[in-house]
C-alpha atoms as a PDB file:
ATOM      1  CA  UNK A   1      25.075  -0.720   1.919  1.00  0.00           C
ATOM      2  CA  UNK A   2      21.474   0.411   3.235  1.00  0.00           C
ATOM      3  CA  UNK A   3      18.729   0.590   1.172  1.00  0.00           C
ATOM      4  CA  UNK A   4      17.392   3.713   0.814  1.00  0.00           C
ATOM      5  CA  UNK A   5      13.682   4.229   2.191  1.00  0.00           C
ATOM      6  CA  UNK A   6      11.046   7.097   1.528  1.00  0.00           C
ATOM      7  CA  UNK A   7       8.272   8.232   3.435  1.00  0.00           C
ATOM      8  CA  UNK A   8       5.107  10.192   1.660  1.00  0.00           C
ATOM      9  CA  UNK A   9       2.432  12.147   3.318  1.00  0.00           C
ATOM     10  CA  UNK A  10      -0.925  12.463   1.886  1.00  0.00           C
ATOM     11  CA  UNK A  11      -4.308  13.194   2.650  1.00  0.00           C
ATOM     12  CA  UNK A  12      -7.035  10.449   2.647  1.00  0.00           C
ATOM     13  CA  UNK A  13      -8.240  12.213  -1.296  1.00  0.00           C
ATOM     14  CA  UNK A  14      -4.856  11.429  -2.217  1.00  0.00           C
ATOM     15  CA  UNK A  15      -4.389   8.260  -0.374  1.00  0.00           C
ATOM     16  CA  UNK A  16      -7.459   7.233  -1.923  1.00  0.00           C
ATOM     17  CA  UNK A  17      -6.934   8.191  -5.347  1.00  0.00           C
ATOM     18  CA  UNK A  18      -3.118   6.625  -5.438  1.00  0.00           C
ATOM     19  CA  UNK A  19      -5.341   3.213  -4.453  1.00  0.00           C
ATOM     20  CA  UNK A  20      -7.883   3.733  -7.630  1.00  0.00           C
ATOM     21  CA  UNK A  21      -4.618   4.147  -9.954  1.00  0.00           C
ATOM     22  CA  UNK A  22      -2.927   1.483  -8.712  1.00  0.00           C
ATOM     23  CA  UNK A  23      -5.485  -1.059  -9.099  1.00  0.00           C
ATOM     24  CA  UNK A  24      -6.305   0.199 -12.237  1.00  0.00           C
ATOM     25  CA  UNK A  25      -2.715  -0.062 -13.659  1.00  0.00           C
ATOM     26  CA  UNK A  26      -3.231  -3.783 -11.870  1.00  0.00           C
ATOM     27  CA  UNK A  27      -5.842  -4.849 -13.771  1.00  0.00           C
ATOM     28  CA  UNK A  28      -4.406  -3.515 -17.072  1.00  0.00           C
ATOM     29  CA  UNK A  29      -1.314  -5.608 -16.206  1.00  0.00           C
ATOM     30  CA  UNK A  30      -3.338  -8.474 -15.723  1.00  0.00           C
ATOM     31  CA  UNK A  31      -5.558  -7.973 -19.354  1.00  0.00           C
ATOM     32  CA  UNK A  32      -2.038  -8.042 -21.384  1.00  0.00           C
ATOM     33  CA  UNK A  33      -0.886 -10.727 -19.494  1.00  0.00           C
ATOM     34  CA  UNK A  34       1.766  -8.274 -17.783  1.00  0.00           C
ATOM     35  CA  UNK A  35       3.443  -9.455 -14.437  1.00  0.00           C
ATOM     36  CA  UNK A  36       1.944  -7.756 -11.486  1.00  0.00           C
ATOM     37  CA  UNK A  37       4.282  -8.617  -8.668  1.00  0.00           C
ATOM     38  CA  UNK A  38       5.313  -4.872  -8.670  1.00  0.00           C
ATOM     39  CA  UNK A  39       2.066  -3.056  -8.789  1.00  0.00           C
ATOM     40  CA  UNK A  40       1.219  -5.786  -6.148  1.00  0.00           C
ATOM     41  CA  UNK A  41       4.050  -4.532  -3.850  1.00  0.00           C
ATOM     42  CA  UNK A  42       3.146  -1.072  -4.315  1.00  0.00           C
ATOM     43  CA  UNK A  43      -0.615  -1.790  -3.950  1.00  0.00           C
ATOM     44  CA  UNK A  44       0.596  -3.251  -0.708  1.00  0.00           C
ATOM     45  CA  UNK A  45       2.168  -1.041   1.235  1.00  0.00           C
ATOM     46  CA  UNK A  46      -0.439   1.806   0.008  1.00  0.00           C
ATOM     47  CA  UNK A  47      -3.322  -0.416   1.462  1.00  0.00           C
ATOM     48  CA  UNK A  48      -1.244  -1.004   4.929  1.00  0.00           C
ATOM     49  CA  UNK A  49      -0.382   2.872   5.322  1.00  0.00           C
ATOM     50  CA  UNK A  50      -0.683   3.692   8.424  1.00  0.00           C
ATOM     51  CA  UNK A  51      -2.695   7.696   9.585  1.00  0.00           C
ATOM     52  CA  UNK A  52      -0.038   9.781  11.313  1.00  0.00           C
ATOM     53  CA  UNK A  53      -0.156   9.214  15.017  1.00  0.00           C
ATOM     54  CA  UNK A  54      -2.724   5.463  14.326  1.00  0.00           C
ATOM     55  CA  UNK A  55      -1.556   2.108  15.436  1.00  0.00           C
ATOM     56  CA  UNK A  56      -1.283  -0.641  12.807  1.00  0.00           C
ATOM     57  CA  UNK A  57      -3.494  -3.712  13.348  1.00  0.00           C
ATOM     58  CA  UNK A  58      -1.855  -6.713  11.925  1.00  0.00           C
ATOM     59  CA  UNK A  59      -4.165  -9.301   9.747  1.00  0.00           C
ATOM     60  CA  UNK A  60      -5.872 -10.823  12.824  1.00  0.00           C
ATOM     61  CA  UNK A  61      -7.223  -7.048  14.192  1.00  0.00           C
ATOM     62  CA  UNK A  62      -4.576  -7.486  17.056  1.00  0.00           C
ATOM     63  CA  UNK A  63      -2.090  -4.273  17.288  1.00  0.00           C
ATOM     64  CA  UNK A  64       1.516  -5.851  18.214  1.00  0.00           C
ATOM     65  CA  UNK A  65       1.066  -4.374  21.663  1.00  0.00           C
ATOM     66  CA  UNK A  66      -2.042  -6.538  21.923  1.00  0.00           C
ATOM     67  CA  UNK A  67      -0.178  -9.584  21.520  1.00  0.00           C
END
């Protein structure tokens, strides 16, 4: 069976703020000694959003047409 996938759209506020809450809820995690693989994941994909219509740059600053 597929895993099911979702796709949000936000504005940069939003995109922005989601960031702010999400390493805040990290470093809570990490002051009660909470595991933060999960907030990690979600931090994650947040940070490597991609703007409608952009290109995404992998690590190096090389797009993978660029390679």
């Amino acid at each position: 069976m597929r895993e099911i996938t979702y796709r949000m759209e936000m504005s940069d506020f939003q995109r922005r703020a989601l960031l702010g809450v999400l390493v805040e809820m990290r470093n809570q995690c990490l002051q009660t000694d909470f595991p933060t693989e999960d907030v990690n994941d979600l931090l994650e994909l947040a940070l490597d959003a991609v703007p409608q219509g952009g290109k995404k740059k992998d690590k190096r600053g090389k797009g993978r047409d660029e390679r």
